[in-house]
PDB file of N, CA and C in Angstrom:
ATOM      1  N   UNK A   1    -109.518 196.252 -68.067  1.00  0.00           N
ATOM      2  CA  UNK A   1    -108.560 197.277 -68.389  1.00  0.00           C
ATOM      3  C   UNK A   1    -107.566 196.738 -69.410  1.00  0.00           C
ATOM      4  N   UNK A   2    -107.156 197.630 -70.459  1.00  0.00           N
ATOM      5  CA  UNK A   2    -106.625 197.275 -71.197  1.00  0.00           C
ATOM      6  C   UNK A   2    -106.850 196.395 -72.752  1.00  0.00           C
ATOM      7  N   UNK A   3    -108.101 196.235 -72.637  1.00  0.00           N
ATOM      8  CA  UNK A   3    -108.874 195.720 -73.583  1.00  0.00           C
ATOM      9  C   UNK A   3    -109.491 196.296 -74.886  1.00  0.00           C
ATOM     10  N   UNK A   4    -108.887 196.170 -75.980  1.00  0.00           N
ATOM     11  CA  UNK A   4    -109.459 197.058 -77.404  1.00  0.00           C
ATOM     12  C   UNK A   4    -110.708 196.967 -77.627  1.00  0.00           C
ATOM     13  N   UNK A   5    -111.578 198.271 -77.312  1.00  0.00           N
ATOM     14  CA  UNK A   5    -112.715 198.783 -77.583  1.00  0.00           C
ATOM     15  C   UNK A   5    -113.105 199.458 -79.085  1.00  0.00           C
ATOM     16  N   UNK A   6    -114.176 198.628 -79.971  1.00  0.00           N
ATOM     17  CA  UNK A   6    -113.774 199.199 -81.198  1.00  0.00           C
ATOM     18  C   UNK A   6    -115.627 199.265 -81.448  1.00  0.00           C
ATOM     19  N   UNK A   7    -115.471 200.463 -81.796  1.00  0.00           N
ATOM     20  CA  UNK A   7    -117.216 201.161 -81.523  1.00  0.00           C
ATOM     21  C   UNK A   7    -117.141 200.470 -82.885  1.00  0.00           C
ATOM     22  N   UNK A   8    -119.108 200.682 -82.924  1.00  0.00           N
ATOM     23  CA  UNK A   8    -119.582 200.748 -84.451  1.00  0.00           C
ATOM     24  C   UNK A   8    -120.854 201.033 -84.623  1.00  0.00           C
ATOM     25  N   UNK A   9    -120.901 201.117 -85.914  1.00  0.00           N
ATOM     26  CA  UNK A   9    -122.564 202.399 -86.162  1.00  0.00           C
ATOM     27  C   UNK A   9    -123.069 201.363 -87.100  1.00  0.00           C
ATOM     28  N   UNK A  10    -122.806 200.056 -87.964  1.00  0.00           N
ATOM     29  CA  UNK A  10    -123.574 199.053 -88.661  1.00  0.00           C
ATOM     30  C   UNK A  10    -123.958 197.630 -87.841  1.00  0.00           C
ATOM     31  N   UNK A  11    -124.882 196.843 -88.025  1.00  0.00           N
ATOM     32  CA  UNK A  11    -125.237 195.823 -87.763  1.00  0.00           C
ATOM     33  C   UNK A  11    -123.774 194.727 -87.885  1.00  0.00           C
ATOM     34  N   UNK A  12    -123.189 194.761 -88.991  1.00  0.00           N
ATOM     35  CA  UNK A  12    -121.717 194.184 -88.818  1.00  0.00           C
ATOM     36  C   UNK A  12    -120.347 194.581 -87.782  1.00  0.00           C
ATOM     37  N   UNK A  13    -119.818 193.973 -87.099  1.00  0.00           N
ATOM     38  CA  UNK A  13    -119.067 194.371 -86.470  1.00  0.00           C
ATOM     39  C   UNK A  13    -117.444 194.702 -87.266  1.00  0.00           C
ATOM     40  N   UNK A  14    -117.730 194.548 -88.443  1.00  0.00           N
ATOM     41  CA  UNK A  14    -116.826 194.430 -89.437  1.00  0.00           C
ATOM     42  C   UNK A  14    -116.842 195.839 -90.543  1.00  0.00           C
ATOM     43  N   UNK A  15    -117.796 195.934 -90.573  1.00  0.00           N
ATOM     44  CA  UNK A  15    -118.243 197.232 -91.174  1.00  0.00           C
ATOM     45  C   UNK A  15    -117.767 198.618 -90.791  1.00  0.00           C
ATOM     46  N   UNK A  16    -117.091 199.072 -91.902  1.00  0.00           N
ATOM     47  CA  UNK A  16    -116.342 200.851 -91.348  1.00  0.00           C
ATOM     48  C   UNK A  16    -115.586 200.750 -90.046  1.00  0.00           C
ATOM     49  N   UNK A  17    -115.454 199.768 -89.811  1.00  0.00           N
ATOM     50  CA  UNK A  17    -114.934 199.339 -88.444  1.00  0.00           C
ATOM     51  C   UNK A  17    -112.887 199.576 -88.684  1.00  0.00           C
ATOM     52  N   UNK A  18    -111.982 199.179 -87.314  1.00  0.00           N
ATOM     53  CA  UNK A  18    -110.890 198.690 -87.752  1.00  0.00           C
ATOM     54  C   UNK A  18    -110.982 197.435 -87.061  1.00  0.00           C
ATOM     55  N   UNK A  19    -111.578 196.472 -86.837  1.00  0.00           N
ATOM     56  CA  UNK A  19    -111.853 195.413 -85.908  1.00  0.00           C
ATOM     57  C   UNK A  19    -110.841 194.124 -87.085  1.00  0.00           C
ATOM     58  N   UNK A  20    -110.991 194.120 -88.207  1.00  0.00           N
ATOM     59  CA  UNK A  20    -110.709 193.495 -89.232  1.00  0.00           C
ATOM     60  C   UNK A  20    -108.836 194.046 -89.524  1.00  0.00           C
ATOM     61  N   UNK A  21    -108.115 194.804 -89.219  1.00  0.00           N
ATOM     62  CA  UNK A  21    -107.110 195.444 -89.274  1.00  0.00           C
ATOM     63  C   UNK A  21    -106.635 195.011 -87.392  1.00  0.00           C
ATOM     64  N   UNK A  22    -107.000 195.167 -86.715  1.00  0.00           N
ATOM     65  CA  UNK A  22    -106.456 194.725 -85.352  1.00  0.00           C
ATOM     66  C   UNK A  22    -106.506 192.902 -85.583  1.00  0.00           C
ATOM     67  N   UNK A  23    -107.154 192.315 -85.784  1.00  0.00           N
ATOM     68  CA  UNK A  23    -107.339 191.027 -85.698  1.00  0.00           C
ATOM     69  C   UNK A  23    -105.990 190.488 -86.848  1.00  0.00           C
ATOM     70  N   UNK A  24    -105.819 191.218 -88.167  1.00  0.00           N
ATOM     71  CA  UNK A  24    -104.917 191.064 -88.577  1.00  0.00           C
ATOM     72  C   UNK A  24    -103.327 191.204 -87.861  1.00  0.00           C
ATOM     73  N   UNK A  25    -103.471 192.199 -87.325  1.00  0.00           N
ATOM     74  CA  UNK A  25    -102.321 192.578 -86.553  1.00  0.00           C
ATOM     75  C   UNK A  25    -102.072 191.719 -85.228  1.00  0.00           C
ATOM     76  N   UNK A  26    -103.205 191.231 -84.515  1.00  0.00           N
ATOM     77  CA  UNK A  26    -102.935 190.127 -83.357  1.00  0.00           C
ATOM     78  C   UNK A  26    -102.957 189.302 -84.166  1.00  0.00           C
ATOM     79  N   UNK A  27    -102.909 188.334 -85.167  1.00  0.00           N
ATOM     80  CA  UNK A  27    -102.857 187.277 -86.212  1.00  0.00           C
ATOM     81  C   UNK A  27    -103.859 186.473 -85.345  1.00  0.00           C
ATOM     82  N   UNK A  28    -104.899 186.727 -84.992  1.00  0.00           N
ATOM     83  CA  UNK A  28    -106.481 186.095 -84.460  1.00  0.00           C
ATOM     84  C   UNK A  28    -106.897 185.552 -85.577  1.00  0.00           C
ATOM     85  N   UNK A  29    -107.250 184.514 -85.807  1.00  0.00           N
ATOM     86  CA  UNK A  29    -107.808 183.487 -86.722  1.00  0.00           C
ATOM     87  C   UNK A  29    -109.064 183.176 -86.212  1.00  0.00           C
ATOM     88  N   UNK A  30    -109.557 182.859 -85.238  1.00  0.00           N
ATOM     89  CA  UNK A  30    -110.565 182.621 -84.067  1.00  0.00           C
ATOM     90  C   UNK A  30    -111.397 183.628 -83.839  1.00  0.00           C
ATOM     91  N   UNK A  31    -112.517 183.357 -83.409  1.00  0.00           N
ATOM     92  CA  UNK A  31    -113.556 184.240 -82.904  1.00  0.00           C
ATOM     93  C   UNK A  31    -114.834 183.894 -82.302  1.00  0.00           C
ATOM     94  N   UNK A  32    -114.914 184.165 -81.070  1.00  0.00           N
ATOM     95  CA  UNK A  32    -116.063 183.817 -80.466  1.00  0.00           C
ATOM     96  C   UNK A  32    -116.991 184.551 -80.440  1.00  0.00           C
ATOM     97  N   UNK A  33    -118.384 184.367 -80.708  1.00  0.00           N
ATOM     98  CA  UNK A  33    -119.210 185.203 -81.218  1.00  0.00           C
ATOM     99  C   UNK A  33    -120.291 185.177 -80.109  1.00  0.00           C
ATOM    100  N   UNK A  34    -120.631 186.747 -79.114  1.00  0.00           N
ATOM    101  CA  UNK A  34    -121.462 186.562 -78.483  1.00  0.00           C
ATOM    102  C   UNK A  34    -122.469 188.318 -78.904  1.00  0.00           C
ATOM    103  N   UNK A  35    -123.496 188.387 -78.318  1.00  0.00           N
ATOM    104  CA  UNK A  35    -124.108 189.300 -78.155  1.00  0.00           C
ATOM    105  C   UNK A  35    -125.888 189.697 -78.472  1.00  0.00           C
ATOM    106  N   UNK A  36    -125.998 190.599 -78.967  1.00  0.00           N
ATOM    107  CA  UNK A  36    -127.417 191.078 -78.848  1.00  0.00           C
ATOM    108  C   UNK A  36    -127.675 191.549 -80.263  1.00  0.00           C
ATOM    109  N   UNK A  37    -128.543 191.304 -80.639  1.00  0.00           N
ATOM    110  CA  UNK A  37    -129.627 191.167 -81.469  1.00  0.00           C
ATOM    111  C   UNK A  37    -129.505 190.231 -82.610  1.00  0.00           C
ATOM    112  N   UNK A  38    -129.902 188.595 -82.294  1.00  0.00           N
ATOM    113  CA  UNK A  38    -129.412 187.399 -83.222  1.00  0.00           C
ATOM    114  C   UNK A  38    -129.886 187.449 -84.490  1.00  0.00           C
ATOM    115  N   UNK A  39    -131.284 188.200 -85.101  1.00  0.00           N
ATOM    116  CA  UNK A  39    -130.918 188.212 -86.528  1.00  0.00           C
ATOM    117  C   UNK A  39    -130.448 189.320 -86.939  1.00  0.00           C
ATOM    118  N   UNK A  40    -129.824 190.426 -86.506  1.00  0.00           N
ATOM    119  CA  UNK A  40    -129.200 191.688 -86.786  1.00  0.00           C
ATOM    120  C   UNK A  40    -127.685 191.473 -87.101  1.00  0.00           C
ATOM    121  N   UNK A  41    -127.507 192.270 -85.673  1.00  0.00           N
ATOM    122  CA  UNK A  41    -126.118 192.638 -85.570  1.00  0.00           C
ATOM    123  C   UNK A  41    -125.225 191.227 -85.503  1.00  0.00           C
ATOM    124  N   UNK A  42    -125.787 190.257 -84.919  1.00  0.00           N
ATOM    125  CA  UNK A  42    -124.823 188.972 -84.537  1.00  0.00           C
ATOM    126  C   UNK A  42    -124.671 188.209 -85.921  1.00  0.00           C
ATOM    127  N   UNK A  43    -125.704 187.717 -86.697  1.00  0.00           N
ATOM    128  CA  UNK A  43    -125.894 187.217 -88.054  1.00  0.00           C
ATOM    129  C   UNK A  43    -125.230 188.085 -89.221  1.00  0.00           C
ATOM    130  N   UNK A  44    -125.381 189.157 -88.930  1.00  0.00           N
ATOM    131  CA  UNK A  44    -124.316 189.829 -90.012  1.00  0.00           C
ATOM    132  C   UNK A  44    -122.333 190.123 -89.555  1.00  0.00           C
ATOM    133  N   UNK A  45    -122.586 189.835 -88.492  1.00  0.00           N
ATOM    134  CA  UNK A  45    -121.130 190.064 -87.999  1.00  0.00           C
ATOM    135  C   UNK A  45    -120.288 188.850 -88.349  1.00  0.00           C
ATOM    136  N   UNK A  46    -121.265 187.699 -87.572  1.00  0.00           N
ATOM    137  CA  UNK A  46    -120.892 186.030 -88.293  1.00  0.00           C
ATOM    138  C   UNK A  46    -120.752 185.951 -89.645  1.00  0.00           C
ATOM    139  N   UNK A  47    -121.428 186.854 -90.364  1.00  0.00           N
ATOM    140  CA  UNK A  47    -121.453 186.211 -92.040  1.00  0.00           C
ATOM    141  C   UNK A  47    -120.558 187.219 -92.674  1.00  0.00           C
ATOM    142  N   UNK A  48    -120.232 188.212 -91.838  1.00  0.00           N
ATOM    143  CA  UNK A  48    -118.973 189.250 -92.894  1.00  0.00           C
ATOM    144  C   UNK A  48    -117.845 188.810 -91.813  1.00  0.00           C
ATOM    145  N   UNK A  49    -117.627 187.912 -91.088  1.00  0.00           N
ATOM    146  CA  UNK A  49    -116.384 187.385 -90.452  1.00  0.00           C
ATOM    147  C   UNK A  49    -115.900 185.800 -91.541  1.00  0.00           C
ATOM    148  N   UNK A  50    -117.313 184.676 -91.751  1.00  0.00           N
ATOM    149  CA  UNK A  50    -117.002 183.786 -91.876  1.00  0.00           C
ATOM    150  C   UNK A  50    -116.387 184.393 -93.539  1.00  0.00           C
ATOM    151  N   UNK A  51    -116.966 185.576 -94.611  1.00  0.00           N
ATOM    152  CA  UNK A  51    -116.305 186.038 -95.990  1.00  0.00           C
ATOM    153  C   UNK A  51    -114.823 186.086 -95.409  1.00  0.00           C
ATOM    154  N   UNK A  52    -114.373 186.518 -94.832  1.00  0.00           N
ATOM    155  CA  UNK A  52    -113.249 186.664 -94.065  1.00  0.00           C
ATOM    156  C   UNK A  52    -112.081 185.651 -93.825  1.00  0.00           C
ATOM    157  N   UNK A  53    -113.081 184.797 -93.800  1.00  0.00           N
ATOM    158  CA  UNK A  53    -112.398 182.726 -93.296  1.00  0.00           C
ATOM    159  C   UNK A  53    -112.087 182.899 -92.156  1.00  0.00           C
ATOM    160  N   UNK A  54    -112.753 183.524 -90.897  1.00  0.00           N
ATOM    161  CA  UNK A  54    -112.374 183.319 -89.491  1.00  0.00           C
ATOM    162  C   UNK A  54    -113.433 181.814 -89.301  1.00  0.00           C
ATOM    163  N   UNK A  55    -112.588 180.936 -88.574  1.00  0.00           N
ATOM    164  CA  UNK A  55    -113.012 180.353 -87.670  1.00  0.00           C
ATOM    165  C   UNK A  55    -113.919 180.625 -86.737  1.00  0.00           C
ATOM    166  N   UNK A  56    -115.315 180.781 -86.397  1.00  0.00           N
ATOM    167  CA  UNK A  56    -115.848 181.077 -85.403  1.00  0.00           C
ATOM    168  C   UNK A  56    -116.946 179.743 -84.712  1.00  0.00           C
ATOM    169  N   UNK A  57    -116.727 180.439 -82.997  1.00  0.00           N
ATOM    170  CA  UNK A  57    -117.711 179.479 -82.239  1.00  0.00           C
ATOM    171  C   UNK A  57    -118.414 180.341 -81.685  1.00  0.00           C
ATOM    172  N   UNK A  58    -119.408 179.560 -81.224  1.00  0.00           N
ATOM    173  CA  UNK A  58    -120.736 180.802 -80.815  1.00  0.00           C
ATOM    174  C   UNK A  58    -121.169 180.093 -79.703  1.00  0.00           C
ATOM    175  N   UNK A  59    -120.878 180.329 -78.423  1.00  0.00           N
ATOM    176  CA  UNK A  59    -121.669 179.310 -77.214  1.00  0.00           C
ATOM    177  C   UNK A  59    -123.317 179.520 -76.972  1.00  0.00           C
ATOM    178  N   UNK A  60    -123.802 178.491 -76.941  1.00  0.00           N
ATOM    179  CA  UNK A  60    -125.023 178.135 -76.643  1.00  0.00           C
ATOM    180  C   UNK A  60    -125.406 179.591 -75.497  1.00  0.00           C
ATOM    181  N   UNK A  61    -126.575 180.037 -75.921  1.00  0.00           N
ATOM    182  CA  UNK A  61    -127.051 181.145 -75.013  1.00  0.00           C
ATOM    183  C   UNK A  61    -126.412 182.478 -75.073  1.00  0.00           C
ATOM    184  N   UNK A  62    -125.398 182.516 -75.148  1.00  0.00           N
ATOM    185  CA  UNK A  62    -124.781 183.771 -75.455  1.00  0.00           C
ATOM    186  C   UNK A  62    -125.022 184.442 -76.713  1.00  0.00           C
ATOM    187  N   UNK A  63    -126.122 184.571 -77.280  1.00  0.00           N
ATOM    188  CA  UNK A  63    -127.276 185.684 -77.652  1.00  0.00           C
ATOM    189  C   UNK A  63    -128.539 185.624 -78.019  1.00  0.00           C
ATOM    190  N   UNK A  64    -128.713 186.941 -78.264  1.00  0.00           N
ATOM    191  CA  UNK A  64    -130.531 186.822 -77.673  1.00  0.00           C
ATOM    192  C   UNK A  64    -131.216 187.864 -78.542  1.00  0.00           C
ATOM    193  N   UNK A  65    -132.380 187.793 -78.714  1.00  0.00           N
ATOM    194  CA  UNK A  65    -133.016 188.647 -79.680  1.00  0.00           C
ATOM    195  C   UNK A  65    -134.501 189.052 -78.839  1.00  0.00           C
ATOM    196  N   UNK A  66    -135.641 189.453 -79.019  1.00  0.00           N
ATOM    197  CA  UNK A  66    -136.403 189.918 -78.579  1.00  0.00           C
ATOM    198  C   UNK A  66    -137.548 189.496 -79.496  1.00  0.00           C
ATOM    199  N   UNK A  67    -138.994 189.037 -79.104  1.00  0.00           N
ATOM    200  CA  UNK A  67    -140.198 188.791 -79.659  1.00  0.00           C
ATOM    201  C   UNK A  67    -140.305 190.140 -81.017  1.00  0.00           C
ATOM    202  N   UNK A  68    -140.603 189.592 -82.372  1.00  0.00           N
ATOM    203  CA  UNK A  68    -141.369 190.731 -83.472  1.00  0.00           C
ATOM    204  C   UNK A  68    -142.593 190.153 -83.440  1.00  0.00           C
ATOM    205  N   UNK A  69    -143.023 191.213 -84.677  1.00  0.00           N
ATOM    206  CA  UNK A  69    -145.041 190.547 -84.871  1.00  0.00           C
ATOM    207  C   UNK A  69    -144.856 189.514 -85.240  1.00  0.00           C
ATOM    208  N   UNK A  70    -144.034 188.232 -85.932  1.00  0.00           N
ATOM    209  CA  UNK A  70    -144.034 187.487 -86.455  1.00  0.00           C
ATOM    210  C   UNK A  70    -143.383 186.029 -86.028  1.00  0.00           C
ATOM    211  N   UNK A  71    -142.288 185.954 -84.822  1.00  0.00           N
ATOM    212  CA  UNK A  71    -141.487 185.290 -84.082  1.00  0.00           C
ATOM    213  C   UNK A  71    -141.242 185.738 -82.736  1.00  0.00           C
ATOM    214  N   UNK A  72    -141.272 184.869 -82.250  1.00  0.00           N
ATOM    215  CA  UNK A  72    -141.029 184.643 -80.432  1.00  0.00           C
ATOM    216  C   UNK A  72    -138.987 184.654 -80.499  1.00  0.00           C
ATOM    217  N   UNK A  73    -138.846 185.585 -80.083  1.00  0.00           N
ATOM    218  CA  UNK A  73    -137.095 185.545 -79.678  1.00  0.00           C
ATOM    219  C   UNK A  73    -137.041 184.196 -79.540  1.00  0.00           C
ATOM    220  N   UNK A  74    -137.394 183.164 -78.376  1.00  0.00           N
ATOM    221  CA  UNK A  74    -136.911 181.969 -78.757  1.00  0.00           C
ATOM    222  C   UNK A  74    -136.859 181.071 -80.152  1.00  0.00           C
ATOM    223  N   UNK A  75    -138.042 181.513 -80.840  1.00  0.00           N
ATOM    224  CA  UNK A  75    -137.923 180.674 -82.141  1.00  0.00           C
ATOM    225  C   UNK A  75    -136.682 181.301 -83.149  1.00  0.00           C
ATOM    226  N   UNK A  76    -136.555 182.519 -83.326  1.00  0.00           N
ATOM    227  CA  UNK A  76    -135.587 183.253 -83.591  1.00  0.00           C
ATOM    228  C   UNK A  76    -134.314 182.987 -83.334  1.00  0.00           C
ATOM    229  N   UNK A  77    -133.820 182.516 -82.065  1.00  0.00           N
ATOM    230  CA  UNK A  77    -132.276 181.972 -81.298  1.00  0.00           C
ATOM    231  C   UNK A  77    -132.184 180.925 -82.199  1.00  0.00           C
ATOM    232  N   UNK A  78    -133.241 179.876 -81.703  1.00  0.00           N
ATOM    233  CA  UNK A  78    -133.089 178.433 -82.198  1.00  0.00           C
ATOM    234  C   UNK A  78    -133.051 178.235 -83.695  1.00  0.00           C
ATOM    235  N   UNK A  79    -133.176 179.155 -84.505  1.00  0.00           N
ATOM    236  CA  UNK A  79    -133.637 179.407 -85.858  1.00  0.00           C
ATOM    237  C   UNK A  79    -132.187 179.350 -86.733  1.00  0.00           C
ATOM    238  N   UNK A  80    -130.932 180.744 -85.557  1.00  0.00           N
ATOM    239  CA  UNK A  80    -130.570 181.194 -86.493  1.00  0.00           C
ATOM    240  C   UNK A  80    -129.156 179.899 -85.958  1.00  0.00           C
ATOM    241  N   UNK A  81    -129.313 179.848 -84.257  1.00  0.00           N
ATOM    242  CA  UNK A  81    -128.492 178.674 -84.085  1.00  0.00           C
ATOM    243  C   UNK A  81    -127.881 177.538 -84.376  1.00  0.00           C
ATOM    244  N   UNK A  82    -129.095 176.615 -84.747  1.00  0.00           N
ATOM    245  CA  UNK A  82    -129.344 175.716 -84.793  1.00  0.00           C
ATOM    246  C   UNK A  82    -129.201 175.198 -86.427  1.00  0.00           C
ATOM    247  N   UNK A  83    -130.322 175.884 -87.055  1.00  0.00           N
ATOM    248  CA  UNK A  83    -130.263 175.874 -88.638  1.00  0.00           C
ATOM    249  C   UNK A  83    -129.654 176.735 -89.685  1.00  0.00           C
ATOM    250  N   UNK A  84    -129.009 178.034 -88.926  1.00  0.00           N
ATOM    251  CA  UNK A  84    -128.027 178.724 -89.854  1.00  0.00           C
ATOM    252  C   UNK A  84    -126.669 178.703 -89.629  1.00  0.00           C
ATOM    253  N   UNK A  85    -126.837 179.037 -88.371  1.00  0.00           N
ATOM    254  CA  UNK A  85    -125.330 179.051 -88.403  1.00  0.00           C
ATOM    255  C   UNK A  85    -124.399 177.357 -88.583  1.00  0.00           C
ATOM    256  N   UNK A  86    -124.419 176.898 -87.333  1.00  0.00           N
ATOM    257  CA  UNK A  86    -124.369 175.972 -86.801  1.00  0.00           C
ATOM    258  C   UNK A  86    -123.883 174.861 -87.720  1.00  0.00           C
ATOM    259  N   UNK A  87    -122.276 174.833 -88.326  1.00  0.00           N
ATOM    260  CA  UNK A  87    -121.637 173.208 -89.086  1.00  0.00           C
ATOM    261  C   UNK A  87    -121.844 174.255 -90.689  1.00  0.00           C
ATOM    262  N   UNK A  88    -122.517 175.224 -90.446  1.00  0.00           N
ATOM    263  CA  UNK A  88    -122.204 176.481 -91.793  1.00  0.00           C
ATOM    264  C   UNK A  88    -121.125 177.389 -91.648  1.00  0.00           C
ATOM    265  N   UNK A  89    -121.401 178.506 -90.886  1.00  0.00           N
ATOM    266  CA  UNK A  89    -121.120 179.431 -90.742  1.00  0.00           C
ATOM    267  C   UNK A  89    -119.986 179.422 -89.559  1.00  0.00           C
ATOM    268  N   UNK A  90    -120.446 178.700 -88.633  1.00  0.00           N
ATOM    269  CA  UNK A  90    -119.722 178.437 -87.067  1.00  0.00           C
ATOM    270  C   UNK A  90    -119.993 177.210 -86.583  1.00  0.00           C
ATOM    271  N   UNK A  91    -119.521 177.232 -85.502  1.00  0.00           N
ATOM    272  CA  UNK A  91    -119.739 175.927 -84.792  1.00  0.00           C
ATOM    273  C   UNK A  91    -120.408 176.353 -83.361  1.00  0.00           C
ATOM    274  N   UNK A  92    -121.744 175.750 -83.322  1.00  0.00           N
ATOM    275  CA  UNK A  92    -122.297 176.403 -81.945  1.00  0.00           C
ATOM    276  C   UNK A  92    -121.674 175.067 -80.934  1.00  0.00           C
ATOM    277  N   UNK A  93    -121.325 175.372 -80.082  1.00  0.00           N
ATOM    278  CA  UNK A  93    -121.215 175.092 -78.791  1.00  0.00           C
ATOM    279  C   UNK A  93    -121.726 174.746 -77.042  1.00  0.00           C
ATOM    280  N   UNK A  94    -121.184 174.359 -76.804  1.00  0.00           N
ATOM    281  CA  UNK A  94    -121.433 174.586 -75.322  1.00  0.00           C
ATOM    282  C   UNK A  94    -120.766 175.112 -74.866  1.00  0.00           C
ATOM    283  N   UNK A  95    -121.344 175.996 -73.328  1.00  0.00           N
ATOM    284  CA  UNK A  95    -120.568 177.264 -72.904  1.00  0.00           C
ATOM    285  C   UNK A  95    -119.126 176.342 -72.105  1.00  0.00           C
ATOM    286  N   UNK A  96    -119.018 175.020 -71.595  1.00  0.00           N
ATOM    287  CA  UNK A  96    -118.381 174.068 -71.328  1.00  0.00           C
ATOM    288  C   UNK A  96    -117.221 174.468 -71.888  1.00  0.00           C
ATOM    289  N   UNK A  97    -117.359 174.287 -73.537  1.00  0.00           N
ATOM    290  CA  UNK A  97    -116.857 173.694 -74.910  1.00  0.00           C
ATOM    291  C   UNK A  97    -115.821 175.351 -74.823  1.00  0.00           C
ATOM    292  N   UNK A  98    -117.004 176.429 -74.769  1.00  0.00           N
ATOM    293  CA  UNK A  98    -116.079 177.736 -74.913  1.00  0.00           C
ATOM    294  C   UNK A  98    -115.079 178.045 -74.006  1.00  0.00           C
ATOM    295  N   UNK A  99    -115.429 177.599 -72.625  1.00  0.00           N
ATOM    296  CA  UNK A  99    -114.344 178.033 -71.514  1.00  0.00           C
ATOM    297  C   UNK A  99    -113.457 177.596 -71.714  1.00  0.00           C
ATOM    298  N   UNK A 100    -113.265 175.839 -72.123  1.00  0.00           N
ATOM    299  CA  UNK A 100    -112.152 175.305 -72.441  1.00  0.00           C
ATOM    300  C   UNK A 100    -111.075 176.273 -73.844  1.00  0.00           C
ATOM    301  N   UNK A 101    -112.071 176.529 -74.897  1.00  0.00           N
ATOM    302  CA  UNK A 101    -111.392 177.389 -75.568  1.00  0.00           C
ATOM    303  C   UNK A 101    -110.462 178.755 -75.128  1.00  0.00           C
ATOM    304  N   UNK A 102    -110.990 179.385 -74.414  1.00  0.00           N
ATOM    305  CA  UNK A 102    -110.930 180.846 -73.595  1.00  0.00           C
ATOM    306  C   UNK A 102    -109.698 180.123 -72.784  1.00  0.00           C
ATOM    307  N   UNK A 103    -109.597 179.224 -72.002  1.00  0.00           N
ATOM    308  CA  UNK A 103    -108.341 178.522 -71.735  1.00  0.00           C
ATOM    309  C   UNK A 103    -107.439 178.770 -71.769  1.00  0.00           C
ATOM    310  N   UNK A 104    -107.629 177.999 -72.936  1.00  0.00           N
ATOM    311  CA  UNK A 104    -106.311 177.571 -73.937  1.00  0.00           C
ATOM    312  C   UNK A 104    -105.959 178.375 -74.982  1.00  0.00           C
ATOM    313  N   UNK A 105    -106.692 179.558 -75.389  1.00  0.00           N
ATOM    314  CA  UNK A 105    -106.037 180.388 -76.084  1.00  0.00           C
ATOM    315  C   UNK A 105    -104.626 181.320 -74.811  1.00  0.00           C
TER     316      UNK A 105
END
């Protein structure tokens, strides 16, 4: 309760959105990045956040994608984890690593 709910109709969570206008207004620099569909919606949200210069961490497991004709969801996680994002884009984590964050904010 009490928590800003901010719909959206693009793969970016940034997109036509006001998510980018609230974050300004809480002066959020930070961002933890979790959810569903890792080369979609999560990979484009990370990459129109990091244009942005947010800081983001992404805990280990906290998202997930689904088998295509061409990749197994796991090769897909580990793909975009491991070799895209990961010391680029964000800093993947351990879920350890995030609680402590969640903390201390």
């Amino acid at each position: 309760q009490g928590e800003k709910i901010i719909d959206k109709n693009f793969n970016s969570a940034f997109h036509r959105t006001k998510l980018r206008d609230y974050l300004e207004e809480k002066k959020i620099k930070s961002l933890m990045i979790v959810g569903m569909q890792t080369e979609y919606c999560v990979d484009t949200t990370i990459k129109s956040a990091f244009d942005y210069e947010y800081k983001m961490y992404i805990p280990e497991g906290a998202n997930t994608t689904f088998d295509n004709d061409r990749l197994s969801g796991e090769v897909i996680h580990r793909f975009y984890n491991q070799d895209i994002w990961d010391k680029r884009f964000a800093d993947v984590i351990s879920m350890d690593e995030a609680l402590k964050i969640i903390k201390n904010k």
